[in-house]
Protein backbone atom coordinates (compact mmCIF):
# COMPACT_ATOMS: atom_id res chain seq x y z
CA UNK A 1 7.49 -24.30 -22.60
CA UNK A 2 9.74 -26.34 -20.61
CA UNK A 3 12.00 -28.66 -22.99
CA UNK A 4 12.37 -31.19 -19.55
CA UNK A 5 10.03 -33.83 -19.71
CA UNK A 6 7.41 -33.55 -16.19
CA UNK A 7 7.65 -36.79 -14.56
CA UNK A 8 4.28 -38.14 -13.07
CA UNK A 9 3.93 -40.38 -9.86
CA UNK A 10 0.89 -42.20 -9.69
CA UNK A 11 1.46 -42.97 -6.06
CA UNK A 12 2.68 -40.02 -4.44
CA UNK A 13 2.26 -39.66 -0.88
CA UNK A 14 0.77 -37.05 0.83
CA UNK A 15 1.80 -36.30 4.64
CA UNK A 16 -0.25 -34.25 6.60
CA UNK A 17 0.55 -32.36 9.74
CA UNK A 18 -1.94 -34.43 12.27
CA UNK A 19 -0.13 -37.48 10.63
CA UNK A 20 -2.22 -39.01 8.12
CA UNK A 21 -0.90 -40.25 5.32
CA UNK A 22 -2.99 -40.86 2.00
CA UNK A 23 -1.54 -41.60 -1.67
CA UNK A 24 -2.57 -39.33 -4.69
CA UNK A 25 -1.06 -39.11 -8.48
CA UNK A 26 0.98 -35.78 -8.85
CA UNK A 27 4.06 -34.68 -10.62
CA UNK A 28 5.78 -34.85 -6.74
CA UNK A 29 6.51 -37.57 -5.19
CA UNK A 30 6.06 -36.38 -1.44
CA UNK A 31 3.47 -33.31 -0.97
CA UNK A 32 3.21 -31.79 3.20
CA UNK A 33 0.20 -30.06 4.10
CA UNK A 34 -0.74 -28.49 7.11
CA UNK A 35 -4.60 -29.69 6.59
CA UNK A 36 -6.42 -32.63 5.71
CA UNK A 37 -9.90 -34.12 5.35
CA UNK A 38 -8.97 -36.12 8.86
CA UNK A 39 -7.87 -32.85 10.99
CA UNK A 40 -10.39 -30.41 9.12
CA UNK A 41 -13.52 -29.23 11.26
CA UNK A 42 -15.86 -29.46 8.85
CA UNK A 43 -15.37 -33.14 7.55
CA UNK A 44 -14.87 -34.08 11.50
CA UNK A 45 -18.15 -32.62 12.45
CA UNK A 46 -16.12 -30.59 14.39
CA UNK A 47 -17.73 -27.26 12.84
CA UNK A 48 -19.75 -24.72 15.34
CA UNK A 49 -22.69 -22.86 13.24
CA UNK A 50 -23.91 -19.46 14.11
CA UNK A 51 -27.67 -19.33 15.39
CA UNK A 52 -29.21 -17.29 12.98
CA UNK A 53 -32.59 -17.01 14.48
CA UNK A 54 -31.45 -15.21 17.56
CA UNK A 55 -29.73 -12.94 15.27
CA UNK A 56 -33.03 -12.41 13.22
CA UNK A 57 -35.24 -12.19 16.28
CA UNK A 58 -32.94 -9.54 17.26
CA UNK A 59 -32.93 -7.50 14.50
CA UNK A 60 -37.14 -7.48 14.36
CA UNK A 61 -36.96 -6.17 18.12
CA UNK A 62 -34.79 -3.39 16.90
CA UNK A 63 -36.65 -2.73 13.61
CA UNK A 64 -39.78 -2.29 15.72
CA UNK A 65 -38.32 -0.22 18.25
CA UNK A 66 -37.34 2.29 15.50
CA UNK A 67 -40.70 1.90 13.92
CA UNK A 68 -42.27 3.10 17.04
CA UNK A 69 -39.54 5.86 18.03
CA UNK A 70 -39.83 7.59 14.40
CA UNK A 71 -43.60 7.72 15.12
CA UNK A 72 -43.03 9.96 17.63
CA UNK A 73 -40.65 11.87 16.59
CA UNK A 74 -42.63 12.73 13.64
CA UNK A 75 -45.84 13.17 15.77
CA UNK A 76 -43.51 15.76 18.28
CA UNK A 77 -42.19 17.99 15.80
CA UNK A 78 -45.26 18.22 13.83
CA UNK A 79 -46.90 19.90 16.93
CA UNK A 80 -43.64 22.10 17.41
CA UNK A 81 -43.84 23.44 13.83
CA UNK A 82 -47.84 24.49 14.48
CA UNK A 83 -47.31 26.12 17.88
CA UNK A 84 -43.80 28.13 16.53
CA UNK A 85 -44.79 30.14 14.01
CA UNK A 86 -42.37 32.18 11.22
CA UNK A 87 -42.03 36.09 12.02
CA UNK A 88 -41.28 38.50 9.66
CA UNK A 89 -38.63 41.48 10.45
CA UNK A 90 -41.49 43.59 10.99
CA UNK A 91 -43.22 41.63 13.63
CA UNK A 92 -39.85 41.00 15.71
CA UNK A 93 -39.32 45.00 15.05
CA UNK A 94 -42.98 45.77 16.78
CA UNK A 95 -42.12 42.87 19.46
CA UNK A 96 -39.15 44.90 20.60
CA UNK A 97 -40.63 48.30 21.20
């Protein structure tokens, strides 16, 4: 524990980079920041928001798009398997000759 007392201003003054000045109680007496509720974008209304539903709608049009390509896929090599079918060494042996 510290044996110095901590001295407490009520009316400390805190000086922002944009140049607002606002008074707060801390154990300071001057605080800097490089921030403050008048410079910030989102308490100036200042803040851009992402549009979501193009992002969504996007990601539908791609889900379907896979949908409908694995459909065929599975549909192709189905009909692959049927027409190729296993030989045994013997057969390919009897093919040869």
């Amino acid at each position: 524990m510290k044996k110095d007392k901590v001295q407490y201003y009520s009316d400390a003054q805190v000086v922002c980079a944009c140049g607002n000045n606002f008074t707060v109680g801390s154990t300071r007496p001057e605080i800097k920041v490089d921030i403050c509720s008048a410079c910030h974008p989102f308490f100036t209304g200042q803040m851009k928001y992402i549009d979501t539903g193009g992002r969504v709608k996007r990601f539908e049009n791609r889900l379907k798009q896979a949908k409908r390509t694995a459909g065929s896929k599975k549909k192709t090599r189905k009909n692959q398997s049927s027409v190729s079918s296993t030989k045994t060494l013997k057969e390919m042996l009897e093919q040869v000759k």
